[in-house]
PDB file of N, CA and C in Angstrom:
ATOM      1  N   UNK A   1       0.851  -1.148   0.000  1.00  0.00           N
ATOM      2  CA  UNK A   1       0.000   0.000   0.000  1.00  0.00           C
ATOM      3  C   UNK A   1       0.907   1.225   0.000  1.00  0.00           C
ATOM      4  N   UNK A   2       0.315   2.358  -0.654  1.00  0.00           N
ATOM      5  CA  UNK A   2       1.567   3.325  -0.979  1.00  0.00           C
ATOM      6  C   UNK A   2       0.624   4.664  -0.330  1.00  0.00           C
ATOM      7  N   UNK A   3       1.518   5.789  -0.016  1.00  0.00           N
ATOM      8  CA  UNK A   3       0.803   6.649   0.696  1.00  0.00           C
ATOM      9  C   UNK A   3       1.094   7.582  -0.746  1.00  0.00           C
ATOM     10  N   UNK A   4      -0.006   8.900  -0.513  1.00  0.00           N
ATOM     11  CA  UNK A   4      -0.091   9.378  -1.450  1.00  0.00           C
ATOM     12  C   UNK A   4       1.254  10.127  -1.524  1.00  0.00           C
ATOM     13  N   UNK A   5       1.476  11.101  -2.590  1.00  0.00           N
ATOM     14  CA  UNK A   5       2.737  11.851  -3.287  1.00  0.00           C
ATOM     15  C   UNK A   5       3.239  12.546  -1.813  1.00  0.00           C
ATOM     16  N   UNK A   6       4.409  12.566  -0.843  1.00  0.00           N
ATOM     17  CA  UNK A   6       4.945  12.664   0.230  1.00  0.00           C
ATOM     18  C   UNK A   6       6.034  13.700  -0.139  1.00  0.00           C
ATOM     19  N   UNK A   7       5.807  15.173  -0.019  1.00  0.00           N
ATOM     20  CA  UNK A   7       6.643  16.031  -0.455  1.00  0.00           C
ATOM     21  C   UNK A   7       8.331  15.932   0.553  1.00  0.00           C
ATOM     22  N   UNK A   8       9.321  16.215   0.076  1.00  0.00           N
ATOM     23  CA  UNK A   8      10.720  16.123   1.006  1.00  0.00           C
ATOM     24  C   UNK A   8      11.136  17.513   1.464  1.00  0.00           C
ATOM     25  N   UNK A   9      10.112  18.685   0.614  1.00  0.00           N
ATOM     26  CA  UNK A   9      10.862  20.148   0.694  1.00  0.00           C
ATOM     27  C   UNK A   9       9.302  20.392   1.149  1.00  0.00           C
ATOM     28  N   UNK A  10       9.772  21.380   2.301  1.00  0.00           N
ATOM     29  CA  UNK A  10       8.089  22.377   1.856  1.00  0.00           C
ATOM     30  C   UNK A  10       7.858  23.092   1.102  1.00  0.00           C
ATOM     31  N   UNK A  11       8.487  23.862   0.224  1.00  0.00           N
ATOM     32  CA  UNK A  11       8.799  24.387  -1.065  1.00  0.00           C
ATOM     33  C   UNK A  11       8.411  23.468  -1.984  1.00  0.00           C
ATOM     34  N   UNK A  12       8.225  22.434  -1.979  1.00  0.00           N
ATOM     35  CA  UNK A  12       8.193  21.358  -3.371  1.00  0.00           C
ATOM     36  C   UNK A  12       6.948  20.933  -3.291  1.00  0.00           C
ATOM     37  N   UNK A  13       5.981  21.303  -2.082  1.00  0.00           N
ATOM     38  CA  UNK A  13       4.414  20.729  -1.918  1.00  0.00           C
ATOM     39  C   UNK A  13       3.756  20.929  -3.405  1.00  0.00           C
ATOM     40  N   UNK A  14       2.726  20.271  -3.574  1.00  0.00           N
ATOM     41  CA  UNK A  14       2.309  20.365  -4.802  1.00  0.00           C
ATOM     42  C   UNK A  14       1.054  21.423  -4.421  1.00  0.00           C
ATOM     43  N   UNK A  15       0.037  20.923  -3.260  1.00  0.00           N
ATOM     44  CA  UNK A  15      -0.610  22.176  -2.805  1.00  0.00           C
ATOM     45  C   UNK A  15      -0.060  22.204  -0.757  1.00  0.00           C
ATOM     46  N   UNK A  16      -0.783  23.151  -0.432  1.00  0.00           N
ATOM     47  CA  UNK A  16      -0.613  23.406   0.929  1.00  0.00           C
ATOM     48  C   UNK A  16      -0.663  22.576   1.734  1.00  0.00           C
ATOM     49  N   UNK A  17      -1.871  21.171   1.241  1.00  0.00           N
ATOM     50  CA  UNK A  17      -2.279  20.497   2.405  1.00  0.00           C
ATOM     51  C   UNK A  17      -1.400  18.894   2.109  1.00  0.00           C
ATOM     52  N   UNK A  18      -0.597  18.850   0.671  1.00  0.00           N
ATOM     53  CA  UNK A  18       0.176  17.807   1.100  1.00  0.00           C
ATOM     54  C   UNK A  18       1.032  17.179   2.190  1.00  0.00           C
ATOM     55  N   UNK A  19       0.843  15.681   2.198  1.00  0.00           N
ATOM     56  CA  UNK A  19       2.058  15.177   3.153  1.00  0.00           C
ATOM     57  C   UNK A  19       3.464  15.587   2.588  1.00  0.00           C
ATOM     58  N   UNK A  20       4.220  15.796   4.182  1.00  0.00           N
ATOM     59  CA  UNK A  20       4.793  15.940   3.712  1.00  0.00           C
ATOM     60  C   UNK A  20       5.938  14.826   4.935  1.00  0.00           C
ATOM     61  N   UNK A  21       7.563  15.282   4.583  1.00  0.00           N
ATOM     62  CA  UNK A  21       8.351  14.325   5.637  1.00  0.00           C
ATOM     63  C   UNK A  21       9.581  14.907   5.328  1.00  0.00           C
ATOM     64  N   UNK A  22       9.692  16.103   5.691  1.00  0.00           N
ATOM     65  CA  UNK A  22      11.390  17.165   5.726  1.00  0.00           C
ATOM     66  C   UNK A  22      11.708  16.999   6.624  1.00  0.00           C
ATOM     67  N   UNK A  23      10.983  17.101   8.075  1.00  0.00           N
ATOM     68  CA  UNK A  23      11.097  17.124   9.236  1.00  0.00           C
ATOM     69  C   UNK A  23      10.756  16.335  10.255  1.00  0.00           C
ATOM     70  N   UNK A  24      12.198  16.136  11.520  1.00  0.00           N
ATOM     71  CA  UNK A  24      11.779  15.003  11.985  1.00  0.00           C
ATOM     72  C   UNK A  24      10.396  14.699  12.764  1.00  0.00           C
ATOM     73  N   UNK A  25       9.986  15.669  12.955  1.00  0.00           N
ATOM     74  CA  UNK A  25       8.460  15.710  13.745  1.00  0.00           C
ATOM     75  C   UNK A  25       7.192  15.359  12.910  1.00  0.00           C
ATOM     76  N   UNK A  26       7.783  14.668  11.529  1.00  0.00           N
ATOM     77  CA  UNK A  26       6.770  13.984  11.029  1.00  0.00           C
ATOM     78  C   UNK A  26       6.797  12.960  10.805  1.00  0.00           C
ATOM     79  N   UNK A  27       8.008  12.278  11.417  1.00  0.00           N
ATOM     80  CA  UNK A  27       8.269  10.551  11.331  1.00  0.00           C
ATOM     81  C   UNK A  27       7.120   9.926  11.916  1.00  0.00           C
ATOM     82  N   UNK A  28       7.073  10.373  13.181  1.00  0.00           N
ATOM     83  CA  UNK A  28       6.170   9.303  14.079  1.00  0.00           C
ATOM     84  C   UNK A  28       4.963   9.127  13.515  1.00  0.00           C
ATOM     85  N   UNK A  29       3.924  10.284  13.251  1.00  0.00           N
ATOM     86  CA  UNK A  29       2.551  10.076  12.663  1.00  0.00           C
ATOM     87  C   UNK A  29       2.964   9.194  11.363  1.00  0.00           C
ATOM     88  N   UNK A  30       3.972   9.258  10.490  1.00  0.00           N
ATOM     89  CA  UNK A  30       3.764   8.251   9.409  1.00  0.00           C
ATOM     90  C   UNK A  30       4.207   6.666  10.073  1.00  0.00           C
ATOM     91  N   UNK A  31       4.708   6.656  11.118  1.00  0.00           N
ATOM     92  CA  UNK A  31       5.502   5.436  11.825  1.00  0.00           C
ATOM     93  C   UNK A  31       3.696   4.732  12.056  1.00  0.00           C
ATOM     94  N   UNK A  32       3.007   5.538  13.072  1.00  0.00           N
ATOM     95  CA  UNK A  32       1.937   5.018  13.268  1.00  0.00           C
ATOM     96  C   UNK A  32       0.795   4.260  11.584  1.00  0.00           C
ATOM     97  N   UNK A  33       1.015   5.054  10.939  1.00  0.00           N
ATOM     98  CA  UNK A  33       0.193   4.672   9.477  1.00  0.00           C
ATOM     99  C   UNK A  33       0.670   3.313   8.964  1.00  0.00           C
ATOM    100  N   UNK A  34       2.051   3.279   8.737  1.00  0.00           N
ATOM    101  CA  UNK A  34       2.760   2.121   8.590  1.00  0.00           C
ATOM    102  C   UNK A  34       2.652   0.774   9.485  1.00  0.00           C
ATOM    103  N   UNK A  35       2.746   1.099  10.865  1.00  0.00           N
ATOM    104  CA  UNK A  35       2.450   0.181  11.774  1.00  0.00           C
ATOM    105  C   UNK A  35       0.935  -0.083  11.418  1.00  0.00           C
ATOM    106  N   UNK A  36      -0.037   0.128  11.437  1.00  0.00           N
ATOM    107  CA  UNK A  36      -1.543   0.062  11.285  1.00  0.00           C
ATOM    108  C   UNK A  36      -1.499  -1.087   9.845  1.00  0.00           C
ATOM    109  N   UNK A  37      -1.014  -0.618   8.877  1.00  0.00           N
ATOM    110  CA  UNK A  37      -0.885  -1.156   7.386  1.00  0.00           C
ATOM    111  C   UNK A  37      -0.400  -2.364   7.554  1.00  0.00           C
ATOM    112  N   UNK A  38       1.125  -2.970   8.577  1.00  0.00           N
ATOM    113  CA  UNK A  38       1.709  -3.992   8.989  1.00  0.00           C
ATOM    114  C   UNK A  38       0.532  -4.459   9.584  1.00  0.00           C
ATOM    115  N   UNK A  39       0.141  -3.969  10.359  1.00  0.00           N
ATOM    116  CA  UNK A  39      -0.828  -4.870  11.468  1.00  0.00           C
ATOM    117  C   UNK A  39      -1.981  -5.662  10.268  1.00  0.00           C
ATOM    118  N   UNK A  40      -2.341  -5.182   8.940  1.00  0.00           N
ATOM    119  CA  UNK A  40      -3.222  -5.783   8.332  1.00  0.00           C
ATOM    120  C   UNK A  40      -2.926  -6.481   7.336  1.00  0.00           C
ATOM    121  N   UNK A  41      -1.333  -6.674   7.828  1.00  0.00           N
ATOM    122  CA  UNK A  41      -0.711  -8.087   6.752  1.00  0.00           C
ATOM    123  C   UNK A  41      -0.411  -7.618   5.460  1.00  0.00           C
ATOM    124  N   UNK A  42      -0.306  -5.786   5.324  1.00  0.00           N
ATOM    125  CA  UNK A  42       0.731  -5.676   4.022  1.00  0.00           C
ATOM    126  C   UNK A  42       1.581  -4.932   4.143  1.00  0.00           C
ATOM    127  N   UNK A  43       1.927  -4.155   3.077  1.00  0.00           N
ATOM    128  CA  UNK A  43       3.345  -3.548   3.374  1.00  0.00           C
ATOM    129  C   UNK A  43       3.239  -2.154   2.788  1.00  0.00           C
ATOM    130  N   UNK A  44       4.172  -1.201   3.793  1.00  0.00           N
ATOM    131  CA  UNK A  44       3.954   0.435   3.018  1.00  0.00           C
ATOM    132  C   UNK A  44       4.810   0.496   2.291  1.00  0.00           C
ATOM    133  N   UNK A  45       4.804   1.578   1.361  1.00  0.00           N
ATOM    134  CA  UNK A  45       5.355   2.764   0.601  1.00  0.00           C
ATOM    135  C   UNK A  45       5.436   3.695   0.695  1.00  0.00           C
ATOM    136  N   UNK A  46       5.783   4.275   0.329  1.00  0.00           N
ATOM    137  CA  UNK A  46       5.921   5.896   0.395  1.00  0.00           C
ATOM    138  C   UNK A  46       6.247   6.137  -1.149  1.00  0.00           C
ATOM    139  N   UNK A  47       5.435   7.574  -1.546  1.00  0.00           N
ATOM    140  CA  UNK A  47       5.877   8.210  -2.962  1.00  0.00           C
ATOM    141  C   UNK A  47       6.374   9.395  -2.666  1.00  0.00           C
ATOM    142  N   UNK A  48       7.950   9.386  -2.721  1.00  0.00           N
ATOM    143  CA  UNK A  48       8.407  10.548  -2.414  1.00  0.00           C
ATOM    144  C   UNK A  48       8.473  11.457  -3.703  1.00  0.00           C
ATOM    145  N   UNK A  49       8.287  12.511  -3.651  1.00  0.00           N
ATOM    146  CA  UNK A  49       7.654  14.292  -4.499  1.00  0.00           C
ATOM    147  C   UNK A  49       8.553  14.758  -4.167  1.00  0.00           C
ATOM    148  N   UNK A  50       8.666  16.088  -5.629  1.00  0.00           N
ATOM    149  CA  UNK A  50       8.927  17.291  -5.219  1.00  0.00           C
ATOM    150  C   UNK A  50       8.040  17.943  -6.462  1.00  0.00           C
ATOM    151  N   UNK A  51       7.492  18.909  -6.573  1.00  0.00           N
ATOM    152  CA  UNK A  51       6.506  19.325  -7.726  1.00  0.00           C
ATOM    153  C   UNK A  51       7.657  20.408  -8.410  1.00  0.00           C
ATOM    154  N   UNK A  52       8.702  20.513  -8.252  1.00  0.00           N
ATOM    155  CA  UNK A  52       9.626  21.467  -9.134  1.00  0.00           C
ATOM    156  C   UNK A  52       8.751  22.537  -9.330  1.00  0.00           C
ATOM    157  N   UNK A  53       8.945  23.056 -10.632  1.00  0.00           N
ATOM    158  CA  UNK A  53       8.423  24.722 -10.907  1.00  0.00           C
ATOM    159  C   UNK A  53       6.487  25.005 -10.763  1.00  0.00           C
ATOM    160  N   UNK A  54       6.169  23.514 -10.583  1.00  0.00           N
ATOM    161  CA  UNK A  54       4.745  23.678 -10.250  1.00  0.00           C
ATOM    162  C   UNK A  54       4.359  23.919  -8.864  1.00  0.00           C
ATOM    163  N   UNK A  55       5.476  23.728  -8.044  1.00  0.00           N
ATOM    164  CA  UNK A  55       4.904  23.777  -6.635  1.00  0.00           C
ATOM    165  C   UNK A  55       3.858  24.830  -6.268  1.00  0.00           C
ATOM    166  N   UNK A  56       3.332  24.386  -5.210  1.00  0.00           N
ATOM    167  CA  UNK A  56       2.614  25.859  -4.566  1.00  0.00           C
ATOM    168  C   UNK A  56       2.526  25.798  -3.145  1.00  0.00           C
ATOM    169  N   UNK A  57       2.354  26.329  -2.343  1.00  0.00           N
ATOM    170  CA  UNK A  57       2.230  26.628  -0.839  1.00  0.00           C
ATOM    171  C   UNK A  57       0.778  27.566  -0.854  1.00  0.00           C
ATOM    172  N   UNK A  58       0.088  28.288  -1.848  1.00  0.00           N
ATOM    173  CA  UNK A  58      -0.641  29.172  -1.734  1.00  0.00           C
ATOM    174  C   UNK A  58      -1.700  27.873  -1.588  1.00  0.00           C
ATOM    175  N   UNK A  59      -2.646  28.400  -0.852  1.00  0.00           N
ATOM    176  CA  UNK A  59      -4.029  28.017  -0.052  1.00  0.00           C
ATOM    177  C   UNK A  59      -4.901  28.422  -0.980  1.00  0.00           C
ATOM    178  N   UNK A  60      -5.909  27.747  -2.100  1.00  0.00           N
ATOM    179  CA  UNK A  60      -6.896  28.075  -2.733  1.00  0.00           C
ATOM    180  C   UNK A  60      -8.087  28.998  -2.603  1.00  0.00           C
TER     181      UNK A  60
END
């Protein structure tokens, strides 16, 4: 199971409200998602992003 597009920059979000994982204070909440996914007998992913010159941070 793969989590959706997981930005590495906050600069590189595609919109505002993407996941993201630059920082270490966002390990654990994805630690918990992963553990949950294990617990139901499959396995995570992650799709790591960066949206290059499309990015945006602006809020619709």
């Amino acid at each position: 199971m793969f989590t959706e597009a997981t930005a590495v920059t906050p600069d590189g979000r595609i919109t505002a409200q993407d996941l993201g994982l630059w920082h270490d204070d966002q390990i654990e909440p994805l630690q918990r998602i992963t553990r949950f996914i294990r617990a139901q007998g499959a396995v995570a992913g992650i799709q790591l992003a960066h949206a290059g010159r499309k990015a945006s941070t602006y809020r619709p």
